[in-house]
N, C-alpha and C. Protein backbone atom coordinates (compact mmCIF):
# COMPACT_ATOMS: atom_id res chain seq x y z
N UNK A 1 -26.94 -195.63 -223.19
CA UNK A 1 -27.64 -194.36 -223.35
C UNK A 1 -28.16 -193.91 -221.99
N UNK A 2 -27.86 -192.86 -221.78
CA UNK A 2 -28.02 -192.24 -220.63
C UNK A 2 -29.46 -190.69 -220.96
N UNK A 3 -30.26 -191.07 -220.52
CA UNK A 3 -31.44 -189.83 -220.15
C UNK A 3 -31.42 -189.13 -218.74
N UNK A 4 -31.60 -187.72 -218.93
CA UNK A 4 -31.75 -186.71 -217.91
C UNK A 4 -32.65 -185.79 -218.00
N UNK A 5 -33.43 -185.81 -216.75
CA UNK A 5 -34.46 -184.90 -216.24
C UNK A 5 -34.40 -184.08 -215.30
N UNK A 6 -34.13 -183.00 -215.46
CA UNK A 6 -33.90 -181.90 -214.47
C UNK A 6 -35.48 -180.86 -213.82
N UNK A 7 -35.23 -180.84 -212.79
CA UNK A 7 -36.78 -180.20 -212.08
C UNK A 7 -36.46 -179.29 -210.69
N UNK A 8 -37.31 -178.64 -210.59
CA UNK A 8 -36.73 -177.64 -209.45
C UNK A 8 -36.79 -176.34 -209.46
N UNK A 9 -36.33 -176.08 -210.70
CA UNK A 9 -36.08 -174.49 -211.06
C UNK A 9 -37.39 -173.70 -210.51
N UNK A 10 -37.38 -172.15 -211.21
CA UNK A 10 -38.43 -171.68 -210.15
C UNK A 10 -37.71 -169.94 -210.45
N UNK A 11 -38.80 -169.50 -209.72
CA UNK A 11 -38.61 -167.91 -209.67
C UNK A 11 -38.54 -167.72 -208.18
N UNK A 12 -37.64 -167.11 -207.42
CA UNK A 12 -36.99 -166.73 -205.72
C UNK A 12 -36.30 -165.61 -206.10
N UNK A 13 -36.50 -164.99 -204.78
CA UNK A 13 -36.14 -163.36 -204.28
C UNK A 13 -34.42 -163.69 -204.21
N UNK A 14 -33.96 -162.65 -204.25
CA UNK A 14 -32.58 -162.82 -203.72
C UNK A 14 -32.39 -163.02 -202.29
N UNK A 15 -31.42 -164.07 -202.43
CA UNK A 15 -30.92 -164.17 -200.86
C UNK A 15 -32.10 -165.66 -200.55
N UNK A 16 -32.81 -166.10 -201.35
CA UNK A 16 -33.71 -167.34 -201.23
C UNK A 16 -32.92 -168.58 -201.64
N UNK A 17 -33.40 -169.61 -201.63
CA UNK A 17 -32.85 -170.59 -201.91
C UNK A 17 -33.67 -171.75 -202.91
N UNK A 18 -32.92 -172.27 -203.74
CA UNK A 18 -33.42 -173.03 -204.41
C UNK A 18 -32.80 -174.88 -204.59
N UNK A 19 -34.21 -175.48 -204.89
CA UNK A 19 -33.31 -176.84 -205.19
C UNK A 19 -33.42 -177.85 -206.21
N UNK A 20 -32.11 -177.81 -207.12
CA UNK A 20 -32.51 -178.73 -208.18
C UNK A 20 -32.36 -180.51 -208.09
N UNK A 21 -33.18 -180.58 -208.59
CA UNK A 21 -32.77 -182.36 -209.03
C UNK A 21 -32.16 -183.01 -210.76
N UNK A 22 -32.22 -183.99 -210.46
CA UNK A 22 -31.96 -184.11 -211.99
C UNK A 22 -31.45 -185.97 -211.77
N UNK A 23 -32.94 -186.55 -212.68
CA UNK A 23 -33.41 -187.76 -212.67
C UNK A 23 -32.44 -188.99 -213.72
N UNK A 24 -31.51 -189.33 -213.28
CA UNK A 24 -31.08 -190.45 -215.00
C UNK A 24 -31.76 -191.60 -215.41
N UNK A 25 -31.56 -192.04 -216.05
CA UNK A 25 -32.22 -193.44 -216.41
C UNK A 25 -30.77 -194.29 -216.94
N UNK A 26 -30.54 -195.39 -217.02
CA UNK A 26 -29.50 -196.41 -216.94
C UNK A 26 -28.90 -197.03 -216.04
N UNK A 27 -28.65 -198.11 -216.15
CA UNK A 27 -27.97 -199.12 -215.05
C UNK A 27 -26.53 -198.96 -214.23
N UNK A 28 -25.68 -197.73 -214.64
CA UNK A 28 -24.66 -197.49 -214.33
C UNK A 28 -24.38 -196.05 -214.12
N UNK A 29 -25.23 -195.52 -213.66
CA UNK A 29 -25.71 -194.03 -213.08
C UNK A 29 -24.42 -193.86 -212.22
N UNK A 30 -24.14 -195.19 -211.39
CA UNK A 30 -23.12 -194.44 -209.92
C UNK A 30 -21.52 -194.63 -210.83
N UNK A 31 -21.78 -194.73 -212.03
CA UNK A 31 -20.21 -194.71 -212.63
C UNK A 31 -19.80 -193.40 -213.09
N UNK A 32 -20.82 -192.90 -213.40
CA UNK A 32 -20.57 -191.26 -213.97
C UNK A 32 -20.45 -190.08 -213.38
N UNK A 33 -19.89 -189.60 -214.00
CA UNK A 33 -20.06 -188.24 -213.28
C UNK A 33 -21.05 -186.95 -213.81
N UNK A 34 -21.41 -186.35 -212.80
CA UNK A 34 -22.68 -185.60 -212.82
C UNK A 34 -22.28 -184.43 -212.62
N UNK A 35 -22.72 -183.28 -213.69
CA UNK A 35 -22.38 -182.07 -213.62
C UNK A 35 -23.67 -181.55 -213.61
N UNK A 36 -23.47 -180.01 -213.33
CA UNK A 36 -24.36 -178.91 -213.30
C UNK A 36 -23.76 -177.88 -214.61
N UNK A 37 -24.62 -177.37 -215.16
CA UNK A 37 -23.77 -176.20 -216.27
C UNK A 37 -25.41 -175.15 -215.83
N UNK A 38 -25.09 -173.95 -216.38
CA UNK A 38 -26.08 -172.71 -216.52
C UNK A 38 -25.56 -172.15 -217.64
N UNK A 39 -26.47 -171.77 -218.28
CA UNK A 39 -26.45 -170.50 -219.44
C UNK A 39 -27.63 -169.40 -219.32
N UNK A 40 -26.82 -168.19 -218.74
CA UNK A 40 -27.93 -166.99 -218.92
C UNK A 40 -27.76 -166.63 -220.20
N UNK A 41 -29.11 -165.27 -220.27
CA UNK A 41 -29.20 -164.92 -221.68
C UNK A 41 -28.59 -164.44 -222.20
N UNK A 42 -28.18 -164.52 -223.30
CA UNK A 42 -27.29 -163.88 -223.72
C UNK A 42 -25.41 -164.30 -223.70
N UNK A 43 -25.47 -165.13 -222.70
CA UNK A 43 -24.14 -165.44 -222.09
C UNK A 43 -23.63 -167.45 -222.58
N UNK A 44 -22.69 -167.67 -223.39
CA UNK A 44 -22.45 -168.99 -223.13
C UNK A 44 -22.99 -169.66 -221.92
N UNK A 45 -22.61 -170.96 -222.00
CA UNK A 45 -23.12 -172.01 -221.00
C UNK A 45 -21.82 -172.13 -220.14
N UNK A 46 -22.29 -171.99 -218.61
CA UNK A 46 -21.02 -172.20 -217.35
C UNK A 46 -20.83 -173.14 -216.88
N UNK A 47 -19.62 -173.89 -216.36
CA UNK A 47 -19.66 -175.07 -215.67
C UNK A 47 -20.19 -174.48 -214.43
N UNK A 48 -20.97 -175.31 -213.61
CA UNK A 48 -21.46 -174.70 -212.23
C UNK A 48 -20.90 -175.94 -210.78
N UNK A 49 -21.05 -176.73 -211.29
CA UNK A 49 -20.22 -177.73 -210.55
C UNK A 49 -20.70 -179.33 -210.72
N UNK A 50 -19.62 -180.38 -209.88
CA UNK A 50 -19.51 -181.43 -210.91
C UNK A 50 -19.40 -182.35 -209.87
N UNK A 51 -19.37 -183.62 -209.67
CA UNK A 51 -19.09 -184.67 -208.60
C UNK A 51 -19.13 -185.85 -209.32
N UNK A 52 -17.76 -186.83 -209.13
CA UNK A 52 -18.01 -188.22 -209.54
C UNK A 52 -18.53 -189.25 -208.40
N UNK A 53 -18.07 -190.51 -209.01
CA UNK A 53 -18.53 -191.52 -208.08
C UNK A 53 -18.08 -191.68 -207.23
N UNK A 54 -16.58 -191.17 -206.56
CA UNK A 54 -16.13 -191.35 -205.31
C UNK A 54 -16.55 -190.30 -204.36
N UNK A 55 -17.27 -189.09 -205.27
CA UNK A 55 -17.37 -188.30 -204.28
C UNK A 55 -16.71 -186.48 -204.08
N UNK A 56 -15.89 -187.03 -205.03
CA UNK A 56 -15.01 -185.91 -205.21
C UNK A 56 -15.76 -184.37 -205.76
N UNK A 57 -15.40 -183.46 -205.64
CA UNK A 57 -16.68 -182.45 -206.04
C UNK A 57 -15.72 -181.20 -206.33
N UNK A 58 -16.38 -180.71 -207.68
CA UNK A 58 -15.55 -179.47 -208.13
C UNK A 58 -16.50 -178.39 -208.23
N UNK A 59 -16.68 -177.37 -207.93
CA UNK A 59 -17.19 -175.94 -207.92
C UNK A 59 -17.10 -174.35 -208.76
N UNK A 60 -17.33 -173.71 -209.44
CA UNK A 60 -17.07 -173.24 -209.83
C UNK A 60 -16.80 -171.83 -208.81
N UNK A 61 -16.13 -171.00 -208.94
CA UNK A 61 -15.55 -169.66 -207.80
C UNK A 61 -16.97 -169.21 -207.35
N UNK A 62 -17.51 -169.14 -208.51
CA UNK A 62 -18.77 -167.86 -208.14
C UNK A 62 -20.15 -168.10 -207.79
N UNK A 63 -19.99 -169.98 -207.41
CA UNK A 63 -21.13 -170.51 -206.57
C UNK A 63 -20.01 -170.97 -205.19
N UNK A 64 -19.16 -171.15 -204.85
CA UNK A 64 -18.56 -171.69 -204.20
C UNK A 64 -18.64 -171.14 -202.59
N UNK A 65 -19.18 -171.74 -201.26
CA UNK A 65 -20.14 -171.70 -200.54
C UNK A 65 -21.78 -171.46 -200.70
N UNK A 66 -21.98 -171.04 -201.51
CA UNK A 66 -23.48 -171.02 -201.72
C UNK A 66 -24.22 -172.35 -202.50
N UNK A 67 -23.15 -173.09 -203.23
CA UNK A 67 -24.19 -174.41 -203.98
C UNK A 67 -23.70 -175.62 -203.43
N UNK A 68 -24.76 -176.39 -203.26
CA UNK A 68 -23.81 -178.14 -202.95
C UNK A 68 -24.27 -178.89 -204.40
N UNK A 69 -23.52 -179.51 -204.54
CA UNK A 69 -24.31 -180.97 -205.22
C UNK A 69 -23.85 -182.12 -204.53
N UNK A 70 -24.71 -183.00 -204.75
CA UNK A 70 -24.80 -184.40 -204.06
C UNK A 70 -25.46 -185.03 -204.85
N UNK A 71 -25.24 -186.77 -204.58
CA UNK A 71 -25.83 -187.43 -205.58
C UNK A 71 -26.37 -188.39 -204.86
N UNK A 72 -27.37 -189.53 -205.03
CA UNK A 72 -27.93 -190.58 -204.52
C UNK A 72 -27.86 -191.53 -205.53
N UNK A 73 -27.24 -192.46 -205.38
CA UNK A 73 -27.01 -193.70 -206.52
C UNK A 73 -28.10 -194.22 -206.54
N UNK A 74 -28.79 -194.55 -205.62
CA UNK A 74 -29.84 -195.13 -204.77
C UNK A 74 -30.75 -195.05 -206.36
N UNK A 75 -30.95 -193.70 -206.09
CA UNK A 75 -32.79 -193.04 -207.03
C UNK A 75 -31.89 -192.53 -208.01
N UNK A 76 -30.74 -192.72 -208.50
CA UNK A 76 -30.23 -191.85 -209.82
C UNK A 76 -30.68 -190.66 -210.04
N UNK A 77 -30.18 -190.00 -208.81
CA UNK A 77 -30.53 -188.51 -209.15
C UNK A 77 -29.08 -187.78 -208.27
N UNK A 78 -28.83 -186.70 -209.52
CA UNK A 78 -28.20 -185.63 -208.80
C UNK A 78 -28.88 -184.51 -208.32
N UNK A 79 -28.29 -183.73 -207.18
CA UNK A 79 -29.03 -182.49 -206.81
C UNK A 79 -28.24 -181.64 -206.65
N UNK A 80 -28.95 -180.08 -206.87
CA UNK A 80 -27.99 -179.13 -207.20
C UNK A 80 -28.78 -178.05 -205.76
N UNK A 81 -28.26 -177.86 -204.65
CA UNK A 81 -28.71 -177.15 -203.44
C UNK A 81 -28.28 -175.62 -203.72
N UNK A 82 -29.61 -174.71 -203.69
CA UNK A 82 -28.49 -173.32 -203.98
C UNK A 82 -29.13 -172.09 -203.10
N UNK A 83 -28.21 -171.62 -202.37
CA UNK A 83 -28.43 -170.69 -200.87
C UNK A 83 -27.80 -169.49 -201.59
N UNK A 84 -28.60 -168.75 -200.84
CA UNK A 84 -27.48 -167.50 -200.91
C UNK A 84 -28.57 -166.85 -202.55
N UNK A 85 -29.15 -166.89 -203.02
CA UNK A 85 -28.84 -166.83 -204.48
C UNK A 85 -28.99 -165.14 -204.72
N UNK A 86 -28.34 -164.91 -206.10
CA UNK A 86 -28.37 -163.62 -206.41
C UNK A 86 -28.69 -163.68 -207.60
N UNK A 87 -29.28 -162.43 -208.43
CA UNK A 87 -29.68 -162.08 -209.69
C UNK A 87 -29.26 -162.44 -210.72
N UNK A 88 -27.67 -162.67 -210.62
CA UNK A 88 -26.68 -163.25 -211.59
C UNK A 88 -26.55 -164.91 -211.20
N UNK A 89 -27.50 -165.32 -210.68
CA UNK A 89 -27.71 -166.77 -210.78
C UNK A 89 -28.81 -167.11 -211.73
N UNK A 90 -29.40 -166.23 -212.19
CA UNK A 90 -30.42 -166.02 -213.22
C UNK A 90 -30.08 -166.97 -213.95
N UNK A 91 -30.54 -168.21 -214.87
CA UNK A 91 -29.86 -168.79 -215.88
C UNK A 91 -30.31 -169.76 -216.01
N UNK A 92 -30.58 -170.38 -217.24
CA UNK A 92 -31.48 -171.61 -216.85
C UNK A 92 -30.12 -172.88 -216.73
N UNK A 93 -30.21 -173.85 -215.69
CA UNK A 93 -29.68 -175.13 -215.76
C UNK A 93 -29.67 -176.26 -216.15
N UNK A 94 -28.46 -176.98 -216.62
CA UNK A 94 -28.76 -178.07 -217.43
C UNK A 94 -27.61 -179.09 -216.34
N UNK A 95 -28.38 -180.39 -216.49
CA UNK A 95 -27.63 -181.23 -215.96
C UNK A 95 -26.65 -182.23 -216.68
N UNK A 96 -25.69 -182.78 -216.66
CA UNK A 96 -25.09 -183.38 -217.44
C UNK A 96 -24.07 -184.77 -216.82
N UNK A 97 -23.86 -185.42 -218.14
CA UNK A 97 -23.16 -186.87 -217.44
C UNK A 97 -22.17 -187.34 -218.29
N UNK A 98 -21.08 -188.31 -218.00
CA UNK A 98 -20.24 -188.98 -218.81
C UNK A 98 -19.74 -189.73 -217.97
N UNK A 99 -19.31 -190.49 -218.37
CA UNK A 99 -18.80 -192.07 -218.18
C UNK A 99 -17.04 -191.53 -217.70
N UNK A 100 -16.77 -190.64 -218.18
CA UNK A 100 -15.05 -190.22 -218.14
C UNK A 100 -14.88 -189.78 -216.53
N UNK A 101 -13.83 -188.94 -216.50
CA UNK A 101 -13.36 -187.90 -215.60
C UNK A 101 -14.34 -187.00 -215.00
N UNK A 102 -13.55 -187.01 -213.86
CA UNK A 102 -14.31 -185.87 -213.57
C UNK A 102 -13.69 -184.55 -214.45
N UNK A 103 -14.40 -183.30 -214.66
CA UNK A 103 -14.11 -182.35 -215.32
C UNK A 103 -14.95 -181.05 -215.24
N UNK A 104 -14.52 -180.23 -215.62
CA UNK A 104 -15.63 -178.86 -215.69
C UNK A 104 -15.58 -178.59 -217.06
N UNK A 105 -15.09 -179.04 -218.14
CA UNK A 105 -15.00 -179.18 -219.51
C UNK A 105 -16.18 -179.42 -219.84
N UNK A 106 -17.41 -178.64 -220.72
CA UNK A 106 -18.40 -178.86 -221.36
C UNK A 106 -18.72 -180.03 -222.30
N UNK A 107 -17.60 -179.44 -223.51
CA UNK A 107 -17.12 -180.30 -224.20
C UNK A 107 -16.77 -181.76 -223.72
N UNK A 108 -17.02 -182.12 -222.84
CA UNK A 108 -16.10 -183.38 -222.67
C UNK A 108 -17.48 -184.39 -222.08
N UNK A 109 -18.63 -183.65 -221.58
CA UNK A 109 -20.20 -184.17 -221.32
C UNK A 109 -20.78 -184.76 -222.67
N UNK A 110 -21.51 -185.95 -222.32
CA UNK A 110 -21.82 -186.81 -223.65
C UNK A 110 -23.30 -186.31 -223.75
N UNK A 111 -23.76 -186.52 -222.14
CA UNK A 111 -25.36 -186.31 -222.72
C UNK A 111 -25.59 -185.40 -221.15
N UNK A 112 -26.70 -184.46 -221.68
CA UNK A 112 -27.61 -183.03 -221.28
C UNK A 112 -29.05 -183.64 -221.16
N UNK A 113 -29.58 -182.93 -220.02
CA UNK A 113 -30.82 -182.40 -220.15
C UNK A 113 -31.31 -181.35 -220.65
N UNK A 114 -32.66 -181.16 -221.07
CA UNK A 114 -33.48 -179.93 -221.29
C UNK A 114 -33.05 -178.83 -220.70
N UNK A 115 -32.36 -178.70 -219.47
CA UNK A 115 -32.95 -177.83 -218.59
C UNK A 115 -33.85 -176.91 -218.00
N UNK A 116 -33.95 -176.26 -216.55
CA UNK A 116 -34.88 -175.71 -216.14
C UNK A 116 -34.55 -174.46 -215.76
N UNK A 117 -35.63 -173.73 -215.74
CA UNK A 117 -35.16 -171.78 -215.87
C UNK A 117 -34.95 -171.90 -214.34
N UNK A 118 -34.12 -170.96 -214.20
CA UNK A 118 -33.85 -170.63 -212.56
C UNK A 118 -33.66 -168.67 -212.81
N UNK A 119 -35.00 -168.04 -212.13
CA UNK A 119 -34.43 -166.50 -212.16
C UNK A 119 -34.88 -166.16 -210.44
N UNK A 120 -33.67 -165.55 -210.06
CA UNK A 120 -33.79 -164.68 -208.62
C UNK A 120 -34.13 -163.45 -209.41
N UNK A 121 -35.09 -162.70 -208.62
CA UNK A 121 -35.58 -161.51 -208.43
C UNK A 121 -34.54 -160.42 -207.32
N UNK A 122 -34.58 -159.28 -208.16
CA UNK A 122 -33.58 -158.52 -206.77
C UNK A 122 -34.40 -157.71 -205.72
């Protein structure tokens, strides 16, 4: 069983920057892979981007130069770095994990956090 705590979120101007974390609990944290998803209002939930244990890292188009993620096996935490931001980053974020593939497949994440609101102001 895998638990996630996501923190960070926040209200920023456009063009500010924000930074998420997102805490696991279990002994095999550096086996999984760690995604980011967002859902604004109104709108399904997005893959936002994803990184396994080797490192490998997938992005979605419409964060792509503006977000990093990185992970620290160390403190079992992923982080979600986000520059640049714009209005349509509005959305609250959820962090997510699985033992599988890497993927941008929702469906294919076993376990979520709560997530945390993230709104840029224009």
């Amino acid at each position: 069983q895998v638990q996630l705590v996501e923190s960070g979120g926040g209200l920023v101007q456009a063009g500010g920057s924000l930074s998420l974390s997102c805490a696991a609990s279990g002994r095999t944290f550096e086996s999984y892979v760690m995604a980011w998803f967002r859902q604004a209002p109104g709108k399904e939930r997005e893959f936002v981007a994803a990184i396994n244990w080797g490192g490998t890292l997938y992005y979605a188009d419409s964060v792509k130069g503006r977000f990093t993620i990185s992970r620290d096996n160390n403190e079992n935490t992923v982080y979600l770095q986000m520059n640049s931001l714009k209005p349509e980053d509005t959305a609250v974020y959820y962090c997510a994990a699985d033992p599988g593939v890497l993927t941008t497949l929702e469906f294919r994440y076993q376990y979520w956090g709560q997530g945390t609101q993230v709104t840029v102001s224009s």
